[in-house]
Structure formats: structure tokens, C-alpha cells
Protein backbone atom coordinates (compact mmCIF):
# COMPACT_ATOMS: atom_id res chain seq x y z
CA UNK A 1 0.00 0.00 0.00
CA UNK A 2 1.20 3.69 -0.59
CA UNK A 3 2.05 5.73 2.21
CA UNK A 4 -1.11 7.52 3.28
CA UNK A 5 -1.56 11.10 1.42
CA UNK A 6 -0.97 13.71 3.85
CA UNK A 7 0.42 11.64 6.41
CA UNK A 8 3.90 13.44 5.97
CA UNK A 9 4.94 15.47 8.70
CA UNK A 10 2.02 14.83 10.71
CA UNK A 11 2.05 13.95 14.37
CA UNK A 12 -0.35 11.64 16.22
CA UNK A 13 -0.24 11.33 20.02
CA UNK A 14 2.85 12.76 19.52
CA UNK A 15 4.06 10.29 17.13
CA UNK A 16 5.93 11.37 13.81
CA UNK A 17 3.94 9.23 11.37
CA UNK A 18 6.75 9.16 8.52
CA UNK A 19 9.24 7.47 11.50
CA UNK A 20 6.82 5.20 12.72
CA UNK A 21 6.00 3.49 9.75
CA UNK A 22 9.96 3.61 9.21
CA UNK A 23 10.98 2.45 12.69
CA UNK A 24 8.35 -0.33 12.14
CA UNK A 25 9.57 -0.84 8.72
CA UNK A 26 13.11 -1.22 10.17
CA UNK A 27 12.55 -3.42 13.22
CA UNK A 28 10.89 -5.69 11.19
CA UNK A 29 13.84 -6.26 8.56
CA UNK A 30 15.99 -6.50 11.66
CA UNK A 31 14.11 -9.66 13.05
CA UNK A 32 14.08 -11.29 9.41
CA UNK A 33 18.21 -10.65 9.51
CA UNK A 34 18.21 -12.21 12.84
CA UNK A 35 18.33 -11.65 16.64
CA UNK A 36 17.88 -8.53 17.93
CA UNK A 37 20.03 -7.36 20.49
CA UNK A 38 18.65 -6.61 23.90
CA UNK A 39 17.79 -2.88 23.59
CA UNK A 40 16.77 -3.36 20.10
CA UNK A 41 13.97 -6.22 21.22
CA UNK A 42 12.81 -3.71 23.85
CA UNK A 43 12.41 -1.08 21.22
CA UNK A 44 10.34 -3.68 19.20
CA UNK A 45 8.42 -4.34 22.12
CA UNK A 46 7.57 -0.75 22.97
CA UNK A 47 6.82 0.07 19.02
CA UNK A 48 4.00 -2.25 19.47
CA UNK A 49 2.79 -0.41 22.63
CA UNK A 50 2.65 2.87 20.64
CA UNK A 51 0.39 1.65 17.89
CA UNK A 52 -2.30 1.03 20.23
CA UNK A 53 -2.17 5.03 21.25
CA UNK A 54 -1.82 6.20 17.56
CA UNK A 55 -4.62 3.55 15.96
CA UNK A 56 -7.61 5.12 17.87
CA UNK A 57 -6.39 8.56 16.99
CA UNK A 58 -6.40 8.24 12.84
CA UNK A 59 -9.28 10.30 11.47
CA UNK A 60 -8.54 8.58 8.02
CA UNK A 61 -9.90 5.25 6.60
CA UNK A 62 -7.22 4.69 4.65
CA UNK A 63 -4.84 5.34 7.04
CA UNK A 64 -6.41 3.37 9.05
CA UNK A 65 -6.09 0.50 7.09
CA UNK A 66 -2.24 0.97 6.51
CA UNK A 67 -1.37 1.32 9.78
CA UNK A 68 -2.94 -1.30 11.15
CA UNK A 69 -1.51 -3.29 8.50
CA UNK A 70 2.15 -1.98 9.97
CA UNK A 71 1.24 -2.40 13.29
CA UNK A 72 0.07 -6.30 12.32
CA UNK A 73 3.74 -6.33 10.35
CA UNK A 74 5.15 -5.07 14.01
CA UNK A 75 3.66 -7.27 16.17
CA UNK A 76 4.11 -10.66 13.69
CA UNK A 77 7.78 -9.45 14.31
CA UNK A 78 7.52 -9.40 17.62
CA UNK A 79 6.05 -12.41 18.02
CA UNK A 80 8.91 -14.17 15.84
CA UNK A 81 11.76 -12.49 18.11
CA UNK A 82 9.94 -13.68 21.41
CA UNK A 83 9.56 -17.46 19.89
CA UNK A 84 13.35 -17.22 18.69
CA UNK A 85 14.43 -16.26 22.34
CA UNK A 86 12.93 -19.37 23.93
């Protein structure tokens, strides 16, 4: 999906939408190269956290949609790190 018209430069619960869909973007490519280090899993962990501040707060359907889709992408990750940890 294309990056949601508008969406650059906009904040949402104080939450740069252009980084967060990067940020999610990158954590994401970091669990498919491999274990994340310590700090890194905790910033994957809290990424996922934010999503459920910024969802609620989208006035957009469409960007709605996307992000929900990168939060899924976030979380999936997530869940892949945690089950590679045990």
C-alpha cells in the first residue's frame, strides 16, 4: 500500500507518522536478519505499545487501514523475536 496522502509530517499522540512506519519498517527487517540485540527487542516491544495510542487517533480510513496493516507487520515481528528467544 502507498504511504497515506498527507500523512507526511504529521504527528499523532505525539508520534511522527513518517518514523513510525519507518521504525516499524526497520525493526521488522531487523528480526528477518536475525536476533535482535537486547535494547533493540525492547524497542520492538515498545513500538508495538505505541500503535495502540496512535490507531484510535487516525481520522482517516485509509490510514487506518495501513497502519494497522504496519502495526500487524510489528507485532508478527515481535512475536517471531519472542519465539526465537525461547
Amino acid at each position: 500500500m502507498p504511504f497515506p496522502p498527507g500523512f507526511r509530517g504529521l504527528d499523532i499522540e505525539d508520534q511522527d507518522m513518517v518514523m513510525l512506519d519507518a521504525d516499524a519498517y526497520g525493526y521488522a527487517l531487523g528480526v528477518l536478519q536475525g536476533p535482535l540485540d537486547e535494547q533493540r527487542g525492547g524497542g520492538l516491544i515498545r513500538l508495538t505499545a505505541v500503535f495502540e495510542n496512535v490507531l484510535p487517533a487516525i481520522d482517516n480510513k485509509y490510514a487506518t487501514r495501513y497502519y494497522t496493516r504496519v502495526r500487524d507487520m510489528t507485532v508478527l515481528a515481535a512475536e517471531v523475536e519472542t519465539l526465537r528467544a525461547r
